[in-house]
Protein backbone atom coordinates (compact mmCIF):
# COMPACT_ATOMS: atom_id res chain seq x y z
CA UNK A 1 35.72 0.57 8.84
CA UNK A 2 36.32 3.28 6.94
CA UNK A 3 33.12 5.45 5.03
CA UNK A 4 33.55 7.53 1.50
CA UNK A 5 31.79 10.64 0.64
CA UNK A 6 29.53 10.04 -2.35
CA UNK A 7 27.07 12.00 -4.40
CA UNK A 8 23.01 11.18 -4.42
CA UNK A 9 22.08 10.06 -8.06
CA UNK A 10 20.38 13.38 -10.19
CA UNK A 11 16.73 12.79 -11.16
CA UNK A 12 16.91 11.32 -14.29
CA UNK A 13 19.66 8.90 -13.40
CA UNK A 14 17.21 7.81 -10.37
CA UNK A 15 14.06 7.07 -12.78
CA UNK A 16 16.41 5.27 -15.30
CA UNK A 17 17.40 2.90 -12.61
CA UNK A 18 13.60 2.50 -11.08
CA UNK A 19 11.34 2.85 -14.11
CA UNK A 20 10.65 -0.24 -16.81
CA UNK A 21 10.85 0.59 -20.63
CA UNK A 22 7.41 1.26 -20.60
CA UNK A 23 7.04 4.51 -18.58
CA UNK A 24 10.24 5.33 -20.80
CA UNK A 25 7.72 8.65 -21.82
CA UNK A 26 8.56 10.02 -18.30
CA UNK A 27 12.01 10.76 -19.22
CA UNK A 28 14.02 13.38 -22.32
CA UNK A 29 14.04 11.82 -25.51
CA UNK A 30 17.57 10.84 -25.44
CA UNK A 31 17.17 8.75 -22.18
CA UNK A 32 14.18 6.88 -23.52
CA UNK A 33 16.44 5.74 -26.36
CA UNK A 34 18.99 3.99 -23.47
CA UNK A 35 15.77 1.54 -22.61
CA UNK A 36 14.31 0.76 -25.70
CA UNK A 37 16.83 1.26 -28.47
CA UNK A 38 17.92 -2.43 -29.74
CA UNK A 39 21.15 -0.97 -29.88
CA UNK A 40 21.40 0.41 -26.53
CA UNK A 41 24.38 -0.89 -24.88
CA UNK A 42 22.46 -1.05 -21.19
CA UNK A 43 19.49 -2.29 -23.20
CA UNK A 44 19.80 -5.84 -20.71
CA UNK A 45 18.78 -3.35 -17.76
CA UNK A 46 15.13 -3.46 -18.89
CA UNK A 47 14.16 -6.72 -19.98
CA UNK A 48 10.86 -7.17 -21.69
CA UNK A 49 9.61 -10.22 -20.48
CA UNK A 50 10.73 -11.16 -16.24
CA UNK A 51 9.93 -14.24 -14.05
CA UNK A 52 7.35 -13.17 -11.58
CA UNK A 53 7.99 -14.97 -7.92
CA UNK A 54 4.77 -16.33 -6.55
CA UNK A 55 6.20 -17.92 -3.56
CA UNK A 56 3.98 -17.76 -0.76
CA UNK A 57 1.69 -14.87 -2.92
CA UNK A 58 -1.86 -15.27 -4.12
CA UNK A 59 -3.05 -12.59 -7.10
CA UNK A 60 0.23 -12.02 -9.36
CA UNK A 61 0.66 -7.78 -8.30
CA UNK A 62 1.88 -9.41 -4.85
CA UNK A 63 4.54 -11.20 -6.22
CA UNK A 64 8.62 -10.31 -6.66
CA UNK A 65 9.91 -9.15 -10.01
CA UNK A 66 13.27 -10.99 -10.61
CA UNK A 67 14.75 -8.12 -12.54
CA UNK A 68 18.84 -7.80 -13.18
CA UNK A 69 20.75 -6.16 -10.97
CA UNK A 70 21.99 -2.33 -12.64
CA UNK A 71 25.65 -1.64 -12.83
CA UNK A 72 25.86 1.68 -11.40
CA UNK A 73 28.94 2.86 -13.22
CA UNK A 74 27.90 1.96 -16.44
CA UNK A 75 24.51 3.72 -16.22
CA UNK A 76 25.93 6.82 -14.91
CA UNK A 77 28.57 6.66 -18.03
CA UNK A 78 26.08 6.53 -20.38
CA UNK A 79 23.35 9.37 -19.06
CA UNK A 80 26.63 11.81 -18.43
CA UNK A 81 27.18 11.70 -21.95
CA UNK A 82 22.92 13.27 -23.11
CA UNK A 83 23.48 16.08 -20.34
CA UNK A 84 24.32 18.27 -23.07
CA UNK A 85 21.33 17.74 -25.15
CA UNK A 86 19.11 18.74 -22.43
CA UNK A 87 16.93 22.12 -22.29
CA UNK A 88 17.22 24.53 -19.91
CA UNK A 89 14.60 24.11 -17.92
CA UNK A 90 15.63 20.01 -17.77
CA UNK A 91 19.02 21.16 -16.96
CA UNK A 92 17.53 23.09 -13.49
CA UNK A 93 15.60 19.76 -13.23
CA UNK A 94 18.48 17.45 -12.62
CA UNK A 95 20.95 20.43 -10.92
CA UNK A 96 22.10 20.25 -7.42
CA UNK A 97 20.56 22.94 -5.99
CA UNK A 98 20.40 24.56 -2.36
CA UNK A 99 18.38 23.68 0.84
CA UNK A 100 15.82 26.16 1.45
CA UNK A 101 14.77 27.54 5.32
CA UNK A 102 11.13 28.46 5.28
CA UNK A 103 10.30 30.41 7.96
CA UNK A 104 7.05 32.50 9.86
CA UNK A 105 7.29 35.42 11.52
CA UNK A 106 5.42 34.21 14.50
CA UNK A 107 8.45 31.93 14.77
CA UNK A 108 11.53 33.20 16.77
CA UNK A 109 13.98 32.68 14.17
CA UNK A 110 11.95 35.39 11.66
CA UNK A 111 13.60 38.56 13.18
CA UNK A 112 17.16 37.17 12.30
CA UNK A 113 16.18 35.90 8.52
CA UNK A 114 14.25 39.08 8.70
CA UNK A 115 17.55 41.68 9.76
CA UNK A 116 19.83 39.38 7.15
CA UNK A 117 17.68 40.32 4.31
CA UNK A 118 17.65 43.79 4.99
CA UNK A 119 21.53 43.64 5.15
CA UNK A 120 22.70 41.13 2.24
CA UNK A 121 18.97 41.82 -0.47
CA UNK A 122 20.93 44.61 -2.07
CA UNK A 123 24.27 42.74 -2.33
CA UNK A 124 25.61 40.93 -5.21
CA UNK A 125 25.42 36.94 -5.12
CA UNK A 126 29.28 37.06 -4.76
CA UNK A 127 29.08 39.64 -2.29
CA UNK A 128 26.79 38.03 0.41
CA UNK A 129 28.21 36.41 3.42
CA UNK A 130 26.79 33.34 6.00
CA UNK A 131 25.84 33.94 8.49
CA UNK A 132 25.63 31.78 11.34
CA UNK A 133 22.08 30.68 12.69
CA UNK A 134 21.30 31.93 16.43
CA UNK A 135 20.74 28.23 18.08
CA UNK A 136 18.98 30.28 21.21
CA UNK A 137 16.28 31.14 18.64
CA UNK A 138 15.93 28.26 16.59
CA UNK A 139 15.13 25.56 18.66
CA UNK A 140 18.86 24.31 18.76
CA UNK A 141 19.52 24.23 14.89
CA UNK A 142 22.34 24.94 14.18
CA UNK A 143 24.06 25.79 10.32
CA UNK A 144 24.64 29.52 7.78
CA UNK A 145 22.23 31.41 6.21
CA UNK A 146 22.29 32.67 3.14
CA UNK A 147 20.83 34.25 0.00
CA UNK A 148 20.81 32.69 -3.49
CA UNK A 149 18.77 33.61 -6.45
CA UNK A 150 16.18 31.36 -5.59
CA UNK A 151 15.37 33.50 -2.70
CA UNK A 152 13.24 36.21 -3.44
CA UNK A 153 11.30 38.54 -0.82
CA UNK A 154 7.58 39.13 -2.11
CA UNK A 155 3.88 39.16 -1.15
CA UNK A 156 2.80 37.19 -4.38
CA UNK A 157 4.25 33.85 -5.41
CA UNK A 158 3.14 32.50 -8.76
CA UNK A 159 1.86 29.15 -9.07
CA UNK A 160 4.76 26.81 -10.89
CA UNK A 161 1.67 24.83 -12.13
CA UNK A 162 -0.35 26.24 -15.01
CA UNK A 163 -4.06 26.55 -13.74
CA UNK A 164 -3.95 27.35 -10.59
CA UNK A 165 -4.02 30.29 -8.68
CA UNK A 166 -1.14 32.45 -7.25
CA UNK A 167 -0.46 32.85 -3.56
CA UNK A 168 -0.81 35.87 -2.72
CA UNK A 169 -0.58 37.92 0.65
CA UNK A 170 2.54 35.70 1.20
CA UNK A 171 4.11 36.64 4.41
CA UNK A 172 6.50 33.72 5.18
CA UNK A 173 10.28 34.18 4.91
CA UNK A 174 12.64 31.62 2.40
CA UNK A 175 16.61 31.83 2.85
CA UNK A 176 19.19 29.41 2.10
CA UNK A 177 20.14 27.06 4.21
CA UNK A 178 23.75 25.81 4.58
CA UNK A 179 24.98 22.66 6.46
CA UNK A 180 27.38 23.87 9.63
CA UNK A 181 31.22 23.51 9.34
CA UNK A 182 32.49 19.70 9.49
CA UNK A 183 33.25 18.84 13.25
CA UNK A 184 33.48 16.10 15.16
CA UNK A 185 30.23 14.83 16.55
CA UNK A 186 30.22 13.71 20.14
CA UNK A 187 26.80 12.36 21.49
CA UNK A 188 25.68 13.67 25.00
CA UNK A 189 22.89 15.07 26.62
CA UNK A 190 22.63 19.09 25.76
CA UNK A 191 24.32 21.59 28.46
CA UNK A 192 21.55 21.99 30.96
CA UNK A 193 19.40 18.69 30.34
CA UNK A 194 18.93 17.16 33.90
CA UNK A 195 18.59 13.46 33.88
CA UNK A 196 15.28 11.99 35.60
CA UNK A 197 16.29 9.74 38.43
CA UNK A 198 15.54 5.93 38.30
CA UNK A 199 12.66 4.77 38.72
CA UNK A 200 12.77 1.04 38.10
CA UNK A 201 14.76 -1.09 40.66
CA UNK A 202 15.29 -4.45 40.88
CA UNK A 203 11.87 -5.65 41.71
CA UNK A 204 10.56 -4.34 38.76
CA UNK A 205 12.57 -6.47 36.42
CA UNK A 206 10.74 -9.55 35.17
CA UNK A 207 13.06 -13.06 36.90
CA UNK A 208 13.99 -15.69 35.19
CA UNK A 209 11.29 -19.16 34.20
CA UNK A 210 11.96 -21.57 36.95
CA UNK A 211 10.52 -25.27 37.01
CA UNK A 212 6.85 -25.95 38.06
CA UNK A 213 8.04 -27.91 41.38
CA UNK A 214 10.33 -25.01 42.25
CA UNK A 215 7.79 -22.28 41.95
CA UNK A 216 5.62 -22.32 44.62
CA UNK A 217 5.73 -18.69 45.45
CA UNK A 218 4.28 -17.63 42.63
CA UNK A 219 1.11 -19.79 42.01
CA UNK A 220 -2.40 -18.54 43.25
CA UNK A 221 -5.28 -19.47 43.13
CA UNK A 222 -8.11 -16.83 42.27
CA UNK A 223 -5.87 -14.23 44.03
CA UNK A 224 -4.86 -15.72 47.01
CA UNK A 225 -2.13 -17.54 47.85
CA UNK A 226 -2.26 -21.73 47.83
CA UNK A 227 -2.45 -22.74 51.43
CA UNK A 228 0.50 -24.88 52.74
CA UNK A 229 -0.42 -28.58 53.55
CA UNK A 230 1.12 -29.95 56.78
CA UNK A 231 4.03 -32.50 55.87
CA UNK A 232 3.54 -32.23 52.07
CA UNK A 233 6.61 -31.91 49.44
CA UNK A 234 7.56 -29.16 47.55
CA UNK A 235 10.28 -27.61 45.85
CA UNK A 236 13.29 -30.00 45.13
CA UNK A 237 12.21 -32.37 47.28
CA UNK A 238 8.98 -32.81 44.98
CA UNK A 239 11.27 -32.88 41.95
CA UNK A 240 13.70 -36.17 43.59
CA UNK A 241 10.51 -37.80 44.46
CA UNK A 242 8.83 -37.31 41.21
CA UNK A 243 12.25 -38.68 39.34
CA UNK A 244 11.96 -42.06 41.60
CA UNK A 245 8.39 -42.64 40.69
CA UNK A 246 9.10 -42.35 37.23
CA UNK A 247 12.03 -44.79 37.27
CA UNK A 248 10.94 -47.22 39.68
CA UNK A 249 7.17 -47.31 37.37
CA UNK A 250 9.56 -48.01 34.47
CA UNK A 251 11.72 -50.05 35.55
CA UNK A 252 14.34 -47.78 34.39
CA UNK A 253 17.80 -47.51 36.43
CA UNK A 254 20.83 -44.91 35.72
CA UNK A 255 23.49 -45.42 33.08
CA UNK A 256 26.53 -46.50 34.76
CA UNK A 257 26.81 -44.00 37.63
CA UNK A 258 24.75 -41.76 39.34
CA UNK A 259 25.90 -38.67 38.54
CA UNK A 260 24.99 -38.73 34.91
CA UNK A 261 21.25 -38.61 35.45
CA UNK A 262 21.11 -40.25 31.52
CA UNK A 263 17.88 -42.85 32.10
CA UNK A 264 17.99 -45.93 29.75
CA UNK A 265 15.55 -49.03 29.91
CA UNK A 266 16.59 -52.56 30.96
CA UNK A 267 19.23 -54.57 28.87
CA UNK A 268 17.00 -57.95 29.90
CA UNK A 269 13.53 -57.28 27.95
CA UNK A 270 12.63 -60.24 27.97
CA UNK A 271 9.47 -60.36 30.75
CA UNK A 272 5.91 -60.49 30.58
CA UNK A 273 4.28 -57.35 28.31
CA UNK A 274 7.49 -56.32 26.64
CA UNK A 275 7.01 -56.73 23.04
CA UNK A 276 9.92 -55.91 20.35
CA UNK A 277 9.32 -54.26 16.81
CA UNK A 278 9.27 -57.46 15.64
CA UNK A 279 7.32 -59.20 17.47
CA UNK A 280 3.81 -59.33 17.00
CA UNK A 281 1.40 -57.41 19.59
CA UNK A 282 -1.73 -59.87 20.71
CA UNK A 283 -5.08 -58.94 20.19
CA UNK A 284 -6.19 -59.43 23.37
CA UNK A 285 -5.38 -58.24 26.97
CA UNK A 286 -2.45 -58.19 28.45
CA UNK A 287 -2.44 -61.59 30.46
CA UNK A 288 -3.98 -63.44 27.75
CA UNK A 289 -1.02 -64.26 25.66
CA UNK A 290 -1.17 -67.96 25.15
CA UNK A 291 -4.91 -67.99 24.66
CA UNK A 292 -8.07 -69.28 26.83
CA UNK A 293 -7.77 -71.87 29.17
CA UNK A 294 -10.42 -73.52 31.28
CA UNK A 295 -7.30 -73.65 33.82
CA UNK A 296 -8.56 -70.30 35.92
CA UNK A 297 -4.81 -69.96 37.47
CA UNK A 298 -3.49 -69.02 34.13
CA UNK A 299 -5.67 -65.71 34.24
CA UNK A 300 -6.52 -65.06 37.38
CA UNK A 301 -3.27 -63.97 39.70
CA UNK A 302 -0.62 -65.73 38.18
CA UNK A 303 0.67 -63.60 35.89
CA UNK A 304 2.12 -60.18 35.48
CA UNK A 305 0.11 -56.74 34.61
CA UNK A 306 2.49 -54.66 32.73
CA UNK A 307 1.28 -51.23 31.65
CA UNK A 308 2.51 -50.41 27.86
C-alpha cells in the first residue's frame, strides 16, 4: 500500500464544499457566484430542492440529506481561478500559515523560547535559524523553533475583534513551531520506561461456555456449593442418559448408523395418535377416535395413550 502526500483544502474551498447556496453570504463575492449563478458550471453541487431520508427518523432535522457527491478536482479548478480577486486581508484568510508554540514562563520550556528571542528578535526573517527544541524540557516534544512575523514579543495584545478589550499585562511567550526532520518512526517504549510486571495469569481469564450437564463445578446455590447426591448422574453420563429418554419417549431411533447422532422419526406412522397434515385431528381425547361406545373395553385399557 503505498500513501501520497497531499495538501488540506484552504478555507474557502472547505465552506464551498460544506455550505448550501443559502449561507452563500459567508463566502467573497466571487465564490457566491459558483453556487447560485445559473451559469455556474459546478452549479449541480448545490441543488435547490434534495430528497430528505426518513428511514428509521421521526421529526424531518433527524433525517439524511441525499446531496451529490462534489468532484474535488473540479471545485478546486474553479476557486483557483477568483484567488486573484481577493483582498488582502481574505488573501491572509485562506494562506498557509505557520504553527504557533505558546508558551508560560512557569513552564520549563520558557527559558529556551526565552534565550532564542534574545538571540534571533534583532535578526532579519532570512537571517534567523531553527533551532532545535530541548526534549529534556519539554515534556518529550520534539521539532525547531523559530521566529516569523507573526511572532511578536509584547505586554499588550490587541483584540482582533472590534469591541472588546485588549490583553494587556501579557506575559506568555509565542514562537514558531516547525515539524522535526522526516525520519523513520519506530514504535517502542521510551529509553528508561520500565514495564509493570503481569499481573493477570491464567485464572483470571474468563473459560469458555460449557453445556449445563457438564458444568457442575460452577453452579451454587445462594453461595455455597450444591451438595453431591450419593449414586446420582452428572456430567456426560447425565447428557447419554438424557439423549435415551428423549428417543426412547419418541420413538425416535438413529439414521442409519450410530455414529451420526442425526435423530429422525419412524418411517411406519401409521399407529394410534399419529395424525398427518392431512388428516383431520378429532375433537375429542385421544382414545376416543371412533366415537362412544356402550362397549367399556373400547375406552377403558385397550387402547394406546400417545402424547402429541
Amino acid at each position: 500500500m503505498t500513501f501520497f502526500f497531499g495538501e488540506p483544502f484552504k478555507p474557502f474551498d472547505q465552506l464551498m464544499g460544506t455550505l448550501p447556496s443559502a449561507s452563500a453570504s459567508a463566502l467573497p463575492e466571487q465564490y457566491r457566484r459558483l453556487m447560485t449563478d445559473p451559469s455556474s458550471p459546478i452549479l449541480d453541487f448545490y441543488p435547490s430542492d434534495f430528497e430528505i431520508d426518513m428511514n428509521g427518523k421521526k421529526f424531518a432535522w433527524q433525517g439524511v440529506a441525499k446531496l451529490p457527491f462534489i468532484d474535488e478536482k473540479k471545485l478546486l479548478t474553479k476557486t483557483r481561478k477568483l484567488e486573484v480577486s481577493l483582498t488582502k486581508e481574505e488573501q491572509l484568510r485562506i494562506g498557509v500559515m505557520f504553527d504557533l508554540l505558546y508558551v508560560h514562563p512557569v513552564h520549563s520550556l520558557s527559558l529556551q523560547v526565552h534565550m532564542y528571542y534574545q538571540l534571533s528578535y534583532q535578526l532579519g526573517p532570512y537571517e534567523r535559524y531553527l533551532v532545535p527544541i530541548d526534549t529534556n524540557v519539554s515534556g518529550g516534544m520534539n521539532g525547531f523553533l523559530w521566529l516569523s512575523e507573526r511572532n511578536v514579543l509584547t505586554n499588550v495584545i490587541p483584540s482582533p475583534i472590534h469591541g472588546l478589550e485588549d490583553i494587556v499585562n501579557n506575559q506568555v511567550y509565542n514562537v514558531t513551531y516547525l515539524n522535526p526532520a522526516k525520519h523513520k518512526h519506530i514504535p517502542k517504549p521510551p529509553a528508561g520506561v520500565v514495564i509493570p510486571p503481569k499481573v493477570l495469569g491464567p485464572l483470571d481469564i474468563k473459560p469458555f461456555p460449557v453445556l449445563w450437564h457438564e458444568d457442575n463445578s460452577g453452579r451454587r446455590q445462594n453461595g455455597r456449593e450444591r451438595p453431591s447426591v450419593p449414586g446420582a448422574m452428572v456430567g456426560p453420563m447425565l447428557g447419554e442418559a438424557a439423549h435415551r429418554l428423549v428417543k426412547s419417549t419418541l420413538n425416535i431411533k438413529l439414521n442409519n448408523s450410530q455414529s451420526s447422532c442425526i435423530l429422525e422419526p419412524p418411517r411406519n406412522r401409521k399407529f394410534p395418535g399419529y395424525y398427518a397434515v392431512y388428516r383431520p385431528r378429532p375433537t375429542a381425547l385421544s382414545g376416543y377416535e371412533r366415537g362412544f361406545s356402550e362397549d367399556a373395553h373400547q375406552y377403558h385399557g385397550n387402547h394406546n395413550y400417545t402424547i402429541i
